[in-house]
N, C-alpha and C. Protein backbone atom coordinates (compact mmCIF):
# COMPACT_ATOMS: atom_id res chain seq x y z
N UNK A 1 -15.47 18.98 14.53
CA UNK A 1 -15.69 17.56 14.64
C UNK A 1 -16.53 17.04 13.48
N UNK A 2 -17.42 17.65 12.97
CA UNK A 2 -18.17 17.49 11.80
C UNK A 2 -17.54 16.80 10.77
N UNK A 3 -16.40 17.79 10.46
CA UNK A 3 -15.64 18.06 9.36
C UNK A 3 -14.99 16.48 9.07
N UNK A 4 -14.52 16.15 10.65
CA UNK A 4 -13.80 14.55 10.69
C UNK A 4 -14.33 13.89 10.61
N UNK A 5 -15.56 13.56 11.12
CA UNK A 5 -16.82 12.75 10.56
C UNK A 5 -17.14 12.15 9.18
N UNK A 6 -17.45 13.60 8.46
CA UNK A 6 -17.64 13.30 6.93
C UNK A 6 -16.46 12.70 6.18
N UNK A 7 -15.14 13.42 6.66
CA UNK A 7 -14.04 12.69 5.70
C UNK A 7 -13.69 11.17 6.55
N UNK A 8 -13.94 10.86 7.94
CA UNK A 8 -14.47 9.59 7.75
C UNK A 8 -15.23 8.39 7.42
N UNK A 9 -16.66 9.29 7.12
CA UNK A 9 -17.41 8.47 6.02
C UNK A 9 -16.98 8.44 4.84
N UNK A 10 -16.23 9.19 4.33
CA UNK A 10 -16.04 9.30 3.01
C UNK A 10 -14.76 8.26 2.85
N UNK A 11 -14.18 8.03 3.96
CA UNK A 11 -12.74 7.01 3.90
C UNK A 11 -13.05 5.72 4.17
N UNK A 12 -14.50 5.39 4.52
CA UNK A 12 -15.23 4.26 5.23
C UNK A 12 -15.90 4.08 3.47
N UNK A 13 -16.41 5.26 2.81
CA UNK A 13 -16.66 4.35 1.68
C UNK A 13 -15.96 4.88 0.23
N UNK A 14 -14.96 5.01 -0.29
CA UNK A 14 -13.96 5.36 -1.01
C UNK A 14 -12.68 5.30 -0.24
N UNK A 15 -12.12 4.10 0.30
CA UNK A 15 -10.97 4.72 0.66
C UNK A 15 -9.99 4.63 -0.04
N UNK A 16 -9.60 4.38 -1.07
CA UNK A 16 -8.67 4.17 -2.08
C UNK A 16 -8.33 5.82 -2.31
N UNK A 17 -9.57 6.14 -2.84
CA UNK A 17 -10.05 7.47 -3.64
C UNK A 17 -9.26 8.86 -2.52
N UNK A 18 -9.81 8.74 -1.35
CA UNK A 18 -9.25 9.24 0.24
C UNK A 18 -8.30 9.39 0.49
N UNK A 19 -7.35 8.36 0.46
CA UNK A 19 -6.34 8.30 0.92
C UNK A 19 -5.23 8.65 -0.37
N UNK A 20 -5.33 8.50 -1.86
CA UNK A 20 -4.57 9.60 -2.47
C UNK A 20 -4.52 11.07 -2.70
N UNK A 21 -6.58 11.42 -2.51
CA UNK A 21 -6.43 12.65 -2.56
C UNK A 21 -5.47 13.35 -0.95
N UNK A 22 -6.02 12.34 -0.16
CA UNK A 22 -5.08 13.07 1.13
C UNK A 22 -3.80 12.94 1.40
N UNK A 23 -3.17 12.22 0.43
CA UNK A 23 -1.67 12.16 0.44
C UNK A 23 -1.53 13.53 -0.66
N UNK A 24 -1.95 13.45 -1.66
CA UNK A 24 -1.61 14.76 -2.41
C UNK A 24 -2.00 15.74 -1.60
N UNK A 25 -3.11 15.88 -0.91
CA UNK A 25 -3.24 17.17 -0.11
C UNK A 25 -2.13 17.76 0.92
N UNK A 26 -2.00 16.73 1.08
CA UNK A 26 -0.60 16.80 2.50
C UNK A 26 0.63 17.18 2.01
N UNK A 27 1.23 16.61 0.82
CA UNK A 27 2.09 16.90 0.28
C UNK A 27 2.38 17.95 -0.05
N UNK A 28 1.30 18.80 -1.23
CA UNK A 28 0.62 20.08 -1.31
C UNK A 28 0.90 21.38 -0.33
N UNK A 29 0.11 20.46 0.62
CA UNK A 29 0.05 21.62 2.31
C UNK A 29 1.70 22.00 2.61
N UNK A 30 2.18 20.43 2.82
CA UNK A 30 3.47 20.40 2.95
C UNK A 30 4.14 21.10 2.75
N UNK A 31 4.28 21.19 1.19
CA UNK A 31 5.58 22.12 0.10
C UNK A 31 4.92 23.96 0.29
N UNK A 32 4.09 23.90 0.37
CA UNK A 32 3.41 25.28 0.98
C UNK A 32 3.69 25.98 1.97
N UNK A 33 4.10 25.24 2.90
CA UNK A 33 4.33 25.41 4.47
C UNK A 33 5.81 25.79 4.28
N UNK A 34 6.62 24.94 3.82
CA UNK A 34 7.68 24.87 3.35
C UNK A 34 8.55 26.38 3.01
N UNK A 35 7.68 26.23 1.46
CA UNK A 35 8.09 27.24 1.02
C UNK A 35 7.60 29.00 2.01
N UNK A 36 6.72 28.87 2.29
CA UNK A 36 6.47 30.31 3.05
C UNK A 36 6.90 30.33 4.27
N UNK A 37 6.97 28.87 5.22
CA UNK A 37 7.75 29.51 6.62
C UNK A 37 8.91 29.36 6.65
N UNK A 38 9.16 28.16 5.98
CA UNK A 38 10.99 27.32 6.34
C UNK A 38 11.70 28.48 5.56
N UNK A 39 11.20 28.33 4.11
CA UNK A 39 12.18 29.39 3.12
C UNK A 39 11.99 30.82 2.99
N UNK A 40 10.65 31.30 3.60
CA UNK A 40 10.18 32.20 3.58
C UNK A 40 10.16 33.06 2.33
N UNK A 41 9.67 32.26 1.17
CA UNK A 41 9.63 32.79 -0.10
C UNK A 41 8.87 33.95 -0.57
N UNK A 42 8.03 34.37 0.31
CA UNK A 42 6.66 35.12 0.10
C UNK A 42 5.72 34.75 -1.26
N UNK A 43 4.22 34.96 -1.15
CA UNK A 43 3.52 34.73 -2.11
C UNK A 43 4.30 34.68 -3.83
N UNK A 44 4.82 36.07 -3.81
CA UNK A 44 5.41 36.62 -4.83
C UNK A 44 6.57 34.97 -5.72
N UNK A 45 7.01 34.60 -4.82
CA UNK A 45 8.00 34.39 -5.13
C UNK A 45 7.60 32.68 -5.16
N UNK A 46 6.43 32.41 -4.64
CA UNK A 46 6.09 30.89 -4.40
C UNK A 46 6.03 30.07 -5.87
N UNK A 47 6.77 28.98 -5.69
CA UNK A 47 7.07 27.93 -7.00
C UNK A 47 6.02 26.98 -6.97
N UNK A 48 4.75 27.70 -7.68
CA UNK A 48 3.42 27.02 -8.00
C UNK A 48 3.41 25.04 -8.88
N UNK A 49 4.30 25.28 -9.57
CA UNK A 49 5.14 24.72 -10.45
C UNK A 49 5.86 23.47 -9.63
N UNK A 50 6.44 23.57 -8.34
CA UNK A 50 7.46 23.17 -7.31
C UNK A 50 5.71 22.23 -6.66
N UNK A 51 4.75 23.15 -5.89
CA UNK A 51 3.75 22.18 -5.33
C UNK A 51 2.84 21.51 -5.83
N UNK A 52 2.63 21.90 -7.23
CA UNK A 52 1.87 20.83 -7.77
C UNK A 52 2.06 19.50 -8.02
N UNK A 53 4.13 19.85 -8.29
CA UNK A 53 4.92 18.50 -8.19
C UNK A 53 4.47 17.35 -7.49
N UNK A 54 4.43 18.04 -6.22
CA UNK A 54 4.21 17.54 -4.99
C UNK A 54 3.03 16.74 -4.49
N UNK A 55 1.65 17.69 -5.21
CA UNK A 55 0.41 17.05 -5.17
C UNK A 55 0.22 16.16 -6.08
N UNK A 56 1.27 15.56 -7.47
CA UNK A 56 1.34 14.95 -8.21
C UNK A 56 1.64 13.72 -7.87
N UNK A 57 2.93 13.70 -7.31
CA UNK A 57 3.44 12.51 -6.34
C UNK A 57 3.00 11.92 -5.32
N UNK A 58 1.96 13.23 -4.67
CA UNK A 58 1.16 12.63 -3.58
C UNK A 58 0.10 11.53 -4.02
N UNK A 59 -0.59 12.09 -5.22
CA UNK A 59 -1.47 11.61 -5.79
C UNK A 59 -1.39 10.09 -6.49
N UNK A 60 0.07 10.18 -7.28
CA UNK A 60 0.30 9.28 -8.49
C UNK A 60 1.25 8.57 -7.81
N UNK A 61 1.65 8.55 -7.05
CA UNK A 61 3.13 7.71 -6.17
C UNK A 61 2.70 7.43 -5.01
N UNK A 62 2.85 8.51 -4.17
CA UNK A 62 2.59 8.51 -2.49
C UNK A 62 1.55 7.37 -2.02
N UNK A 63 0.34 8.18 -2.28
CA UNK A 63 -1.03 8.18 -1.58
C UNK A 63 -1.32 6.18 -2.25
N UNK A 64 -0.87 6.04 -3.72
CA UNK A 64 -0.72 4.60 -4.33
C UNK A 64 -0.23 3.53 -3.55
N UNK A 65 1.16 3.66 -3.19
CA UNK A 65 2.03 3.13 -3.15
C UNK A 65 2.00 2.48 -1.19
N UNK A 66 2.13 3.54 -0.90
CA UNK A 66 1.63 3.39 0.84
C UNK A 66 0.30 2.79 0.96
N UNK A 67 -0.50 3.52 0.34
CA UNK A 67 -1.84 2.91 0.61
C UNK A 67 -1.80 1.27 0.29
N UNK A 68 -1.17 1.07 -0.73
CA UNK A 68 -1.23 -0.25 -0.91
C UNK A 68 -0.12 -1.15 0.34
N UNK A 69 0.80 -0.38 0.34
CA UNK A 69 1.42 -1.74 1.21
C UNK A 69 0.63 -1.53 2.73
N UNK A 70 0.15 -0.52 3.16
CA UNK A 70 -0.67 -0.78 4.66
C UNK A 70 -1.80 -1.79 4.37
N UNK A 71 -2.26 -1.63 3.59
CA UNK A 71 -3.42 -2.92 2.83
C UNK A 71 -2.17 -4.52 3.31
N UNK A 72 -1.15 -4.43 2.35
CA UNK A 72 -0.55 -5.52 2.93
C UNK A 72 -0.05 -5.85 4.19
N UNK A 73 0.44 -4.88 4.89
CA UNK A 73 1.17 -4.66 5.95
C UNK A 73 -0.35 -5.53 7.11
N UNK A 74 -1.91 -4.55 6.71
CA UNK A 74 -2.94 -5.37 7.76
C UNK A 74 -2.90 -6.90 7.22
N UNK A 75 -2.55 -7.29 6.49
CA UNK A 75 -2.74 -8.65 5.94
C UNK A 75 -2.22 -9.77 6.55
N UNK A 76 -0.49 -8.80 6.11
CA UNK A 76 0.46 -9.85 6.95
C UNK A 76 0.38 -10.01 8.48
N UNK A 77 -0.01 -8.89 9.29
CA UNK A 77 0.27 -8.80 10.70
C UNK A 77 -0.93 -8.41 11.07
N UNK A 78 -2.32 -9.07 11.12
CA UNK A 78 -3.36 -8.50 11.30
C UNK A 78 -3.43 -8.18 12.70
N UNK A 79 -4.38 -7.89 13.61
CA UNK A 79 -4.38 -7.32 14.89
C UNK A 79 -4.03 -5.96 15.44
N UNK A 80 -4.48 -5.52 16.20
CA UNK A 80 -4.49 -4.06 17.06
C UNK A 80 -3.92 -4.26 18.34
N UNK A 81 -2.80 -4.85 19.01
CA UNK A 81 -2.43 -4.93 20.09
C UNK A 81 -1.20 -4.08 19.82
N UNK A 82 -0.06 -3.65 20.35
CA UNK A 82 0.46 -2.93 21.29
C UNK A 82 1.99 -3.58 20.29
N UNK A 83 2.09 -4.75 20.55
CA UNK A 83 2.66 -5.73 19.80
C UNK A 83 2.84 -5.62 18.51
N UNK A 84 1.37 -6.10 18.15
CA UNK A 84 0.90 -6.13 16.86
C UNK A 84 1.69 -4.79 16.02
N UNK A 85 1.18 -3.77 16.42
CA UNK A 85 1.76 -2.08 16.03
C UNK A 85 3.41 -2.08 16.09
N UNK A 86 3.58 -2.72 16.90
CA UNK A 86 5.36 -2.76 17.02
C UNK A 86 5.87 -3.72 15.82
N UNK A 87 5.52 -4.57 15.66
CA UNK A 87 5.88 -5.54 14.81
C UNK A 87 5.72 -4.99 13.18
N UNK A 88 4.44 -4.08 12.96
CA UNK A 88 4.17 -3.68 11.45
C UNK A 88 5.31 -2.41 11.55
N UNK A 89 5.43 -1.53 12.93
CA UNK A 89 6.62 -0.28 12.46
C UNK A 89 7.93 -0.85 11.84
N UNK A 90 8.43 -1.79 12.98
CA UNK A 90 8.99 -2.39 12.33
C UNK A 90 9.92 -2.93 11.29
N UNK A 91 8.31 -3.83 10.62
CA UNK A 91 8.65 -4.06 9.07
C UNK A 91 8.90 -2.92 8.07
N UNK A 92 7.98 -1.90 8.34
CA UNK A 92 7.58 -1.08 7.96
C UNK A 92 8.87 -0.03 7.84
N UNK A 93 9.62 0.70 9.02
CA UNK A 93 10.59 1.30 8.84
C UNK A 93 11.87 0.15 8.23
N UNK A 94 11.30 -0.83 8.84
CA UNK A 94 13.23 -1.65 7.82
C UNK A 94 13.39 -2.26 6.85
N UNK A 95 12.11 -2.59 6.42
CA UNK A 95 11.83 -3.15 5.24
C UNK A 95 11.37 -2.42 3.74
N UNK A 96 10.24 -1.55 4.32
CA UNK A 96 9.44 -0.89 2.92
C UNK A 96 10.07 0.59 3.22
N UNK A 97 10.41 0.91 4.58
CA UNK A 97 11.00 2.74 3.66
C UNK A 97 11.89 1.90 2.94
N UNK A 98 12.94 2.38 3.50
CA UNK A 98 14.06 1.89 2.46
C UNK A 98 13.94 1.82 0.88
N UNK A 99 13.03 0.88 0.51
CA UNK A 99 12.74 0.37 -0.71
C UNK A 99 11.82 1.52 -1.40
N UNK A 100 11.06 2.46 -0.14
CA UNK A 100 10.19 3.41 -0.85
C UNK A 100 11.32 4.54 -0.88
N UNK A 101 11.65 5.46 -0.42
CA UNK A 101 12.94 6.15 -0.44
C UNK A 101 13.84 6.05 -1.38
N UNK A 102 14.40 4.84 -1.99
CA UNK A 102 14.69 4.12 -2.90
C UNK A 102 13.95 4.69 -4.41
N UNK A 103 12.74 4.53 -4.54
CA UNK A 103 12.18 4.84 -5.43
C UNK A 103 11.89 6.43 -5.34
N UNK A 104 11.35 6.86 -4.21
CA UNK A 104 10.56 8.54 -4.17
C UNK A 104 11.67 9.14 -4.43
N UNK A 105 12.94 8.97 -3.85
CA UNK A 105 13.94 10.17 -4.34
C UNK A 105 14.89 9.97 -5.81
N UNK A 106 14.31 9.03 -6.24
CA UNK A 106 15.29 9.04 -7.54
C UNK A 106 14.34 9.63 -8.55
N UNK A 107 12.63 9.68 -8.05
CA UNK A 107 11.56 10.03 -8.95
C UNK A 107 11.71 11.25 -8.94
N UNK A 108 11.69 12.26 -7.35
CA UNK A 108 11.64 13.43 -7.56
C UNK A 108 12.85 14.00 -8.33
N UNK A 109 14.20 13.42 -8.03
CA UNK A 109 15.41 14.00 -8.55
C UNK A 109 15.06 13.82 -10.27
N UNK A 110 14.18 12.68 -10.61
CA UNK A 110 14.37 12.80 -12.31
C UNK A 110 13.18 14.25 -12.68
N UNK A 111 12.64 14.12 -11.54
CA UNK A 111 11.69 15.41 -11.83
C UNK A 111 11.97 16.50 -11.84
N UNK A 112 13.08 16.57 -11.78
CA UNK A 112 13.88 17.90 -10.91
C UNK A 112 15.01 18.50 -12.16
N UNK A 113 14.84 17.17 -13.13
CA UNK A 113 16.50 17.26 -14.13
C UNK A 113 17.49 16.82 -13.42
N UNK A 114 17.53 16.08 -12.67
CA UNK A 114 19.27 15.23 -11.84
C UNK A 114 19.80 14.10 -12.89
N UNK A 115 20.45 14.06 -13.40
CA UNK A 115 20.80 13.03 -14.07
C UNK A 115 21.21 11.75 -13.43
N UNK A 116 21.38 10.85 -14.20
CA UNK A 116 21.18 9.65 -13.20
C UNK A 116 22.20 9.05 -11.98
N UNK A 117 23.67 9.83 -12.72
CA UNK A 117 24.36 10.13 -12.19
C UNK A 117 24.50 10.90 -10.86
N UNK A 118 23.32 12.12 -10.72
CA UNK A 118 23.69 13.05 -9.69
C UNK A 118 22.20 12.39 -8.96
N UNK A 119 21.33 11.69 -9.41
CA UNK A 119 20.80 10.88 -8.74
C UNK A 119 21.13 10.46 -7.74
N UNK A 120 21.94 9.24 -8.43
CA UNK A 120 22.70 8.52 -7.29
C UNK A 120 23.89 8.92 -5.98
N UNK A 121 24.71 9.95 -6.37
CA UNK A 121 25.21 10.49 -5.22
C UNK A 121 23.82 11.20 -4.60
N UNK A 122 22.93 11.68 -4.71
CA UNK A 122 22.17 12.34 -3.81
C UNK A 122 21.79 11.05 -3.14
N UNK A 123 21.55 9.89 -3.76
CA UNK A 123 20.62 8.88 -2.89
C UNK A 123 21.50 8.52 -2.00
N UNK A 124 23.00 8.19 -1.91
CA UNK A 124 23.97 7.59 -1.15
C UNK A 124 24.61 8.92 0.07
N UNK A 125 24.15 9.73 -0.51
CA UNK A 125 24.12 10.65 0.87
C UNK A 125 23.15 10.93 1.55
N UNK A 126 21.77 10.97 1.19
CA UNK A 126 20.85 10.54 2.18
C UNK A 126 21.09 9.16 3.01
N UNK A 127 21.28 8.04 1.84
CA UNK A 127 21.89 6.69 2.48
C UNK A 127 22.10 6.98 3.89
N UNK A 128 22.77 7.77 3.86
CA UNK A 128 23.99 8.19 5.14
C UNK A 128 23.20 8.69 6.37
N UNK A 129 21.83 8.94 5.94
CA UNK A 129 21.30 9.83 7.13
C UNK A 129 19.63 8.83 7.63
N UNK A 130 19.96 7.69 8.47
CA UNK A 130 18.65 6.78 8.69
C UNK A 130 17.38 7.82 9.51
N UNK A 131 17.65 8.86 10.37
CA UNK A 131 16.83 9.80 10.24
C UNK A 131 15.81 10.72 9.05
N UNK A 132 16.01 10.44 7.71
CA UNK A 132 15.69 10.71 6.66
C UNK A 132 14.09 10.14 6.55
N UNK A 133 14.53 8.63 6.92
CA UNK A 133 12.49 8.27 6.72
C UNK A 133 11.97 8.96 7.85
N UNK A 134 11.78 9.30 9.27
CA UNK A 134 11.11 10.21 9.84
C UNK A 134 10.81 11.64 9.05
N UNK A 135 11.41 12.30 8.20
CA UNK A 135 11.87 13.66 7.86
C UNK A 135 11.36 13.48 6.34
N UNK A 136 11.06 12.85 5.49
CA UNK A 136 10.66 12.48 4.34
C UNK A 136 9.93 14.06 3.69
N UNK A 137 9.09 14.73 4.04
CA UNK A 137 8.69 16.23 3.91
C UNK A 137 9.80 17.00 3.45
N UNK A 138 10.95 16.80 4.63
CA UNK A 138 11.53 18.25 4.73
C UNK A 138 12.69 17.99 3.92
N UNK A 139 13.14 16.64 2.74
CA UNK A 139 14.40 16.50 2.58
C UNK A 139 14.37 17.36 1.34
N UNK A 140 13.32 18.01 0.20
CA UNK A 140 13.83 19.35 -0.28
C UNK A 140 14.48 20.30 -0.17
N UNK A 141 13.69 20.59 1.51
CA UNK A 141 14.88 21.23 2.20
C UNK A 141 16.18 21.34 2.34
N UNK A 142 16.20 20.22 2.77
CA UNK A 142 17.19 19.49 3.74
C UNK A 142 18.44 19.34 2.36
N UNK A 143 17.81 19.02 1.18
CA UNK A 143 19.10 18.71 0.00
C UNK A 143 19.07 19.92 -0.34
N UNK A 144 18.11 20.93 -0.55
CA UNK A 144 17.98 22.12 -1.77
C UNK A 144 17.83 21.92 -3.19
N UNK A 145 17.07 20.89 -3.14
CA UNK A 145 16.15 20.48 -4.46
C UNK A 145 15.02 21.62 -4.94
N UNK A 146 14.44 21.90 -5.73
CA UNK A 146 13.56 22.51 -6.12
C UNK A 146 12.07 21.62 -5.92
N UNK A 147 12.25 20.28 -5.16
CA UNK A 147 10.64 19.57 -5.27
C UNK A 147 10.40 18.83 -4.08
C-alpha cells in the first residue's frame, strides 16, 4: 500500500511526467510478458530491441497522446456520475480510438519496415476487427509483427 501512495503523490504532483513514464512502463511490462509467456521466447531469445520499441511509444506517443485527450475528455464531460463515465467511454471508444489506432498502428508498422503500402492492408484488416481497441497490447501478437 505504501508503494501506491507514493506513486500517487508523485501523480498528484508531476502528473504529466507519471503518466508517460507509466505508459512506457506498461508497455515495456507488456511486450515482456508477451514475449516470455504468450511466445514463450525464453530469456535467450528475448527481442530487447522489440521492448524498448515499446517503452518508446509508451513514452513518446502513448503516455502523450492519451494523457492529453483524458485532460480533454475531463473538460468536455466534467463530472463523476455513473452517466457521466458512460458518456466519456463512449466518446472515447467511438470517437478517439479509432483516430488513435489510426495513428499507433501505422507508427509501429513504419517502425517495423512495413511499407506504406503493407501498412495499409494491415490497418484495413484490423479495420475489420472492432474488438481490436479492447486488445490494443496483444495486436503484435495477434498480427505477428515484431513490435
Amino acid at each position: 500500500m505504501a508503494l501506491w501512495r507514493a506513486y500517487q503523490r508523485a501523480l498528484a504532483a508531476h502528473p504529466w511526467k507519471v503518466q508517460v513514464l507509466t505508459a512506457g512502463s506498461l508497455m515495456g511490462l507488456g511486450d515482456i510478458i508477451s514475449q516470455q509467456l504468450v511466445e514463450r521466447r525464453g530469456l535467450q531469445e528475448h527481442q530487447r530491441g522489440r521492448t524498448l520499441t515499446m517503452v518508446s511509444l509508451g513514452c513518446g506517443f502513448v503516455g502523450p497522446v492519451v494523457g492529453g485527450w483524458y485532460k480533454v475528455l475531463d473538460r468536455f464531460i466534467p463530472g463523476t456520475t455513473k452517466v457521466d463515465a458512460l458518456k466519456k467511454m463512449l466518446l472515447d471508444q467511438g470517437g478517439f480510438a479509432p483516430c488513435f489506432l489510426g495513428c499507433f498502428l501505422p507508427l509501429v508498422g513504419a517502425l517495423n519496415g512495413l511499407s506504406a503500402q503493407d501498412n495499409w492492408a494491415k490497418l484495413q484488416r484490423v479495420g475489420r476487427c472492432p474488438m481490436c481497441c479492447c486488445y490494443l497490447e496483444l495486436l503484435p501478437v495477434l498480427e505477428g509483427t515484431s513490435a
